[in-house]
Protein backbone atom coordinates (compact mmCIF):
# COMPACT_ATOMS: atom_id res chain seq x y z
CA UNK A 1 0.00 0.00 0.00
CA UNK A 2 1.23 3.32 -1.14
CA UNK A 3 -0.15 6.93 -0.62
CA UNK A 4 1.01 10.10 -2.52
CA UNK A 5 1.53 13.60 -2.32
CA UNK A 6 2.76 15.89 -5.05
CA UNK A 7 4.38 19.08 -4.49
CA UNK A 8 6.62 21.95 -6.39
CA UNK A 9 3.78 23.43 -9.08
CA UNK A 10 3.21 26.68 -9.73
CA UNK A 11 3.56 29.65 -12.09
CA UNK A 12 6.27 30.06 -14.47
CA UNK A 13 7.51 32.25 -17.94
CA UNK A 14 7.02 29.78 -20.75
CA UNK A 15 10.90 28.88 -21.13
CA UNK A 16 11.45 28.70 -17.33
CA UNK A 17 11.71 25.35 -15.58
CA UNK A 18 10.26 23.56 -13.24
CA UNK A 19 10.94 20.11 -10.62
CA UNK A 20 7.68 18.14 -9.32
CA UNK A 21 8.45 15.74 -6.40
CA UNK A 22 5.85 13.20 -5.40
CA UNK A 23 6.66 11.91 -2.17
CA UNK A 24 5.09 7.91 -1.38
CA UNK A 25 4.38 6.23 1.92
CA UNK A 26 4.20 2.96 2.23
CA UNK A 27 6.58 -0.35 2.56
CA UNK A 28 5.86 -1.55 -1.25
CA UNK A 29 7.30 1.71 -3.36
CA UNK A 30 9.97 0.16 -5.07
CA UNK A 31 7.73 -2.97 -6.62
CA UNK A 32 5.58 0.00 -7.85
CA UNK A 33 6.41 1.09 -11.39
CA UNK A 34 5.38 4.85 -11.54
CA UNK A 35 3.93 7.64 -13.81
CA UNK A 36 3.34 11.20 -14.16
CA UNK A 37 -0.05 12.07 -15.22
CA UNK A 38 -2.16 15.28 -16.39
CA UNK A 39 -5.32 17.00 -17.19
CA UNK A 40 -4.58 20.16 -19.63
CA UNK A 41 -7.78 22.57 -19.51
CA UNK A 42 -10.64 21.26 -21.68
CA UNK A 43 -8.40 17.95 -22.78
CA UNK A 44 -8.78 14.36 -21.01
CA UNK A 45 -6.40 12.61 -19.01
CA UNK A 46 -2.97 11.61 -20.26
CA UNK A 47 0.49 10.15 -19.48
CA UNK A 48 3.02 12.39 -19.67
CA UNK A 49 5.91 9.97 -18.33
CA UNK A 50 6.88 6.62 -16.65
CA UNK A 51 9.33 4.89 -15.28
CA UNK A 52 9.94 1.17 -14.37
CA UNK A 53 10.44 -0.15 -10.63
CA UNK A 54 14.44 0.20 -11.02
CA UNK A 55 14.32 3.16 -12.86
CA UNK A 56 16.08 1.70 -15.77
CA UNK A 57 13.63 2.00 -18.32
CA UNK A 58 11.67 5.35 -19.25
CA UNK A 59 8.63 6.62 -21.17
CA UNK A 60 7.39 9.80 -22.43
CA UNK A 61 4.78 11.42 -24.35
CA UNK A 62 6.14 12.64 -27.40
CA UNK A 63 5.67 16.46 -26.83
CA UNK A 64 7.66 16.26 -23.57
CA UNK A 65 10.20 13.55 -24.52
CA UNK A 66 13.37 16.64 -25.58
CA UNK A 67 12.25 18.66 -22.76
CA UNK A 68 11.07 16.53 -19.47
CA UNK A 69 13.06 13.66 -17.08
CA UNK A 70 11.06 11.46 -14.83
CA UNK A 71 13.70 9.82 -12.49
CA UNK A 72 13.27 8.26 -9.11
CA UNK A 73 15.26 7.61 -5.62
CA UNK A 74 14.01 4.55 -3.94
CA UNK A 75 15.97 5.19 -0.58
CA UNK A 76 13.87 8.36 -0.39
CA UNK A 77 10.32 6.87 -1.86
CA UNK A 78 10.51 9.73 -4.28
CA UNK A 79 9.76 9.92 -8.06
CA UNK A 80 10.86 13.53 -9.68
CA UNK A 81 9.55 15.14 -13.12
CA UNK A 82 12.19 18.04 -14.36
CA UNK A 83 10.56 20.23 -16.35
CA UNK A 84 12.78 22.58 -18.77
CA UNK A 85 11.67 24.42 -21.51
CA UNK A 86 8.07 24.99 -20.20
CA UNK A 87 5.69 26.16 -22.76
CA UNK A 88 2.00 27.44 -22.42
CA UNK A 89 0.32 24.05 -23.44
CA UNK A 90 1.92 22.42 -20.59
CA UNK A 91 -0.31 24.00 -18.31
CA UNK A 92 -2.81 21.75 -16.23
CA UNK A 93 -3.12 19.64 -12.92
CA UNK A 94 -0.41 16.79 -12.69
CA UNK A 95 -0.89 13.59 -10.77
CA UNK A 96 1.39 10.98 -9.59
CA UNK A 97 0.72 7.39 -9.24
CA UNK A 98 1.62 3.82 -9.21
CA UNK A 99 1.15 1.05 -11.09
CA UNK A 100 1.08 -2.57 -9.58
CA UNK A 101 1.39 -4.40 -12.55
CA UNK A 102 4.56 -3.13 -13.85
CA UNK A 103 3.66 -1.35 -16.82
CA UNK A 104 3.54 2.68 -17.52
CA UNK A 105 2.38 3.79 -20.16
CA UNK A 106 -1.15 4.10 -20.86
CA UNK A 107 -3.49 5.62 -18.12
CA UNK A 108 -4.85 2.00 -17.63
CA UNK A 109 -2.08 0.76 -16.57
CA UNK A 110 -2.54 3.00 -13.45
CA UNK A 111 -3.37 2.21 -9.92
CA UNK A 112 -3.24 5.10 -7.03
CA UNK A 113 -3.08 8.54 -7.32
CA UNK A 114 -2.29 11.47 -6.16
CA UNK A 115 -3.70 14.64 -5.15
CA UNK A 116 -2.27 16.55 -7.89
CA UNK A 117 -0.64 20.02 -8.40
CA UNK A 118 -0.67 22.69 -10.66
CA UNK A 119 1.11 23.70 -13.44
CA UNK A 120 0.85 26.90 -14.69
CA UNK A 121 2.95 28.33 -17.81
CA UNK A 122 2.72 31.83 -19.26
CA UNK A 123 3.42 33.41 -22.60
């Protein structure tokens, strides 16, 4: 059992940068592969990145994949999304959350949640 809690959104220039941590509780993080989710304004759900229980292997959404890092530290039960290069379209609420079976990237492959936090980029 795992519970989330997202932190480090906020406002930003479209250019500037940005580091999301989600920080997990629980004793079963590191069988957990992971993912960073999001809801842009007016637009569904989507995955925006994943990585695998060692942190070996890595996915992203192809309008994030020259600009964004997902990485994780398993001593700390953190998983990290570095944003650079933040442009207006990036803006909306992102979610972390686990996924039991091992795979990351398609939203159904997604377990728990988080609470989410917001991402805000200006022109």
């Amino acid at each position: 059992q795992v519970q989330l809690v997202e932190s480090g959104g906020g406002l930003v220039q479209a250019g500037g940068s940005l580091r999301l941590s989600c920080a997990a509780s629980g004793r079963t993080f590191s069988r957990q592969a992971m993912g960073w989710l999001r809801q842009a304004p007016g637009k569904d759900y989507d995955v925006v990145a994943g990585i695998s229980r060692n942190g070996l292997s890595t996915y992203y959404t192809e309008s994030v994949k020259d600009r964004f890092t997902i990485s994780r530290n398993n001593d700390k039960n953190t998983v990290y999304l570095q944003m650079n290069s933040l442009k207006p379209e990036d803006t909306a609420n992102y979610y972390c959350a686990t996924s039991s079976g091992g795979n990351f990237r398609s939203l159904v492959d997604f377990d728990l949640w988080g609470q989410g936090t917001q991402v805000t980029v200006s022109s």
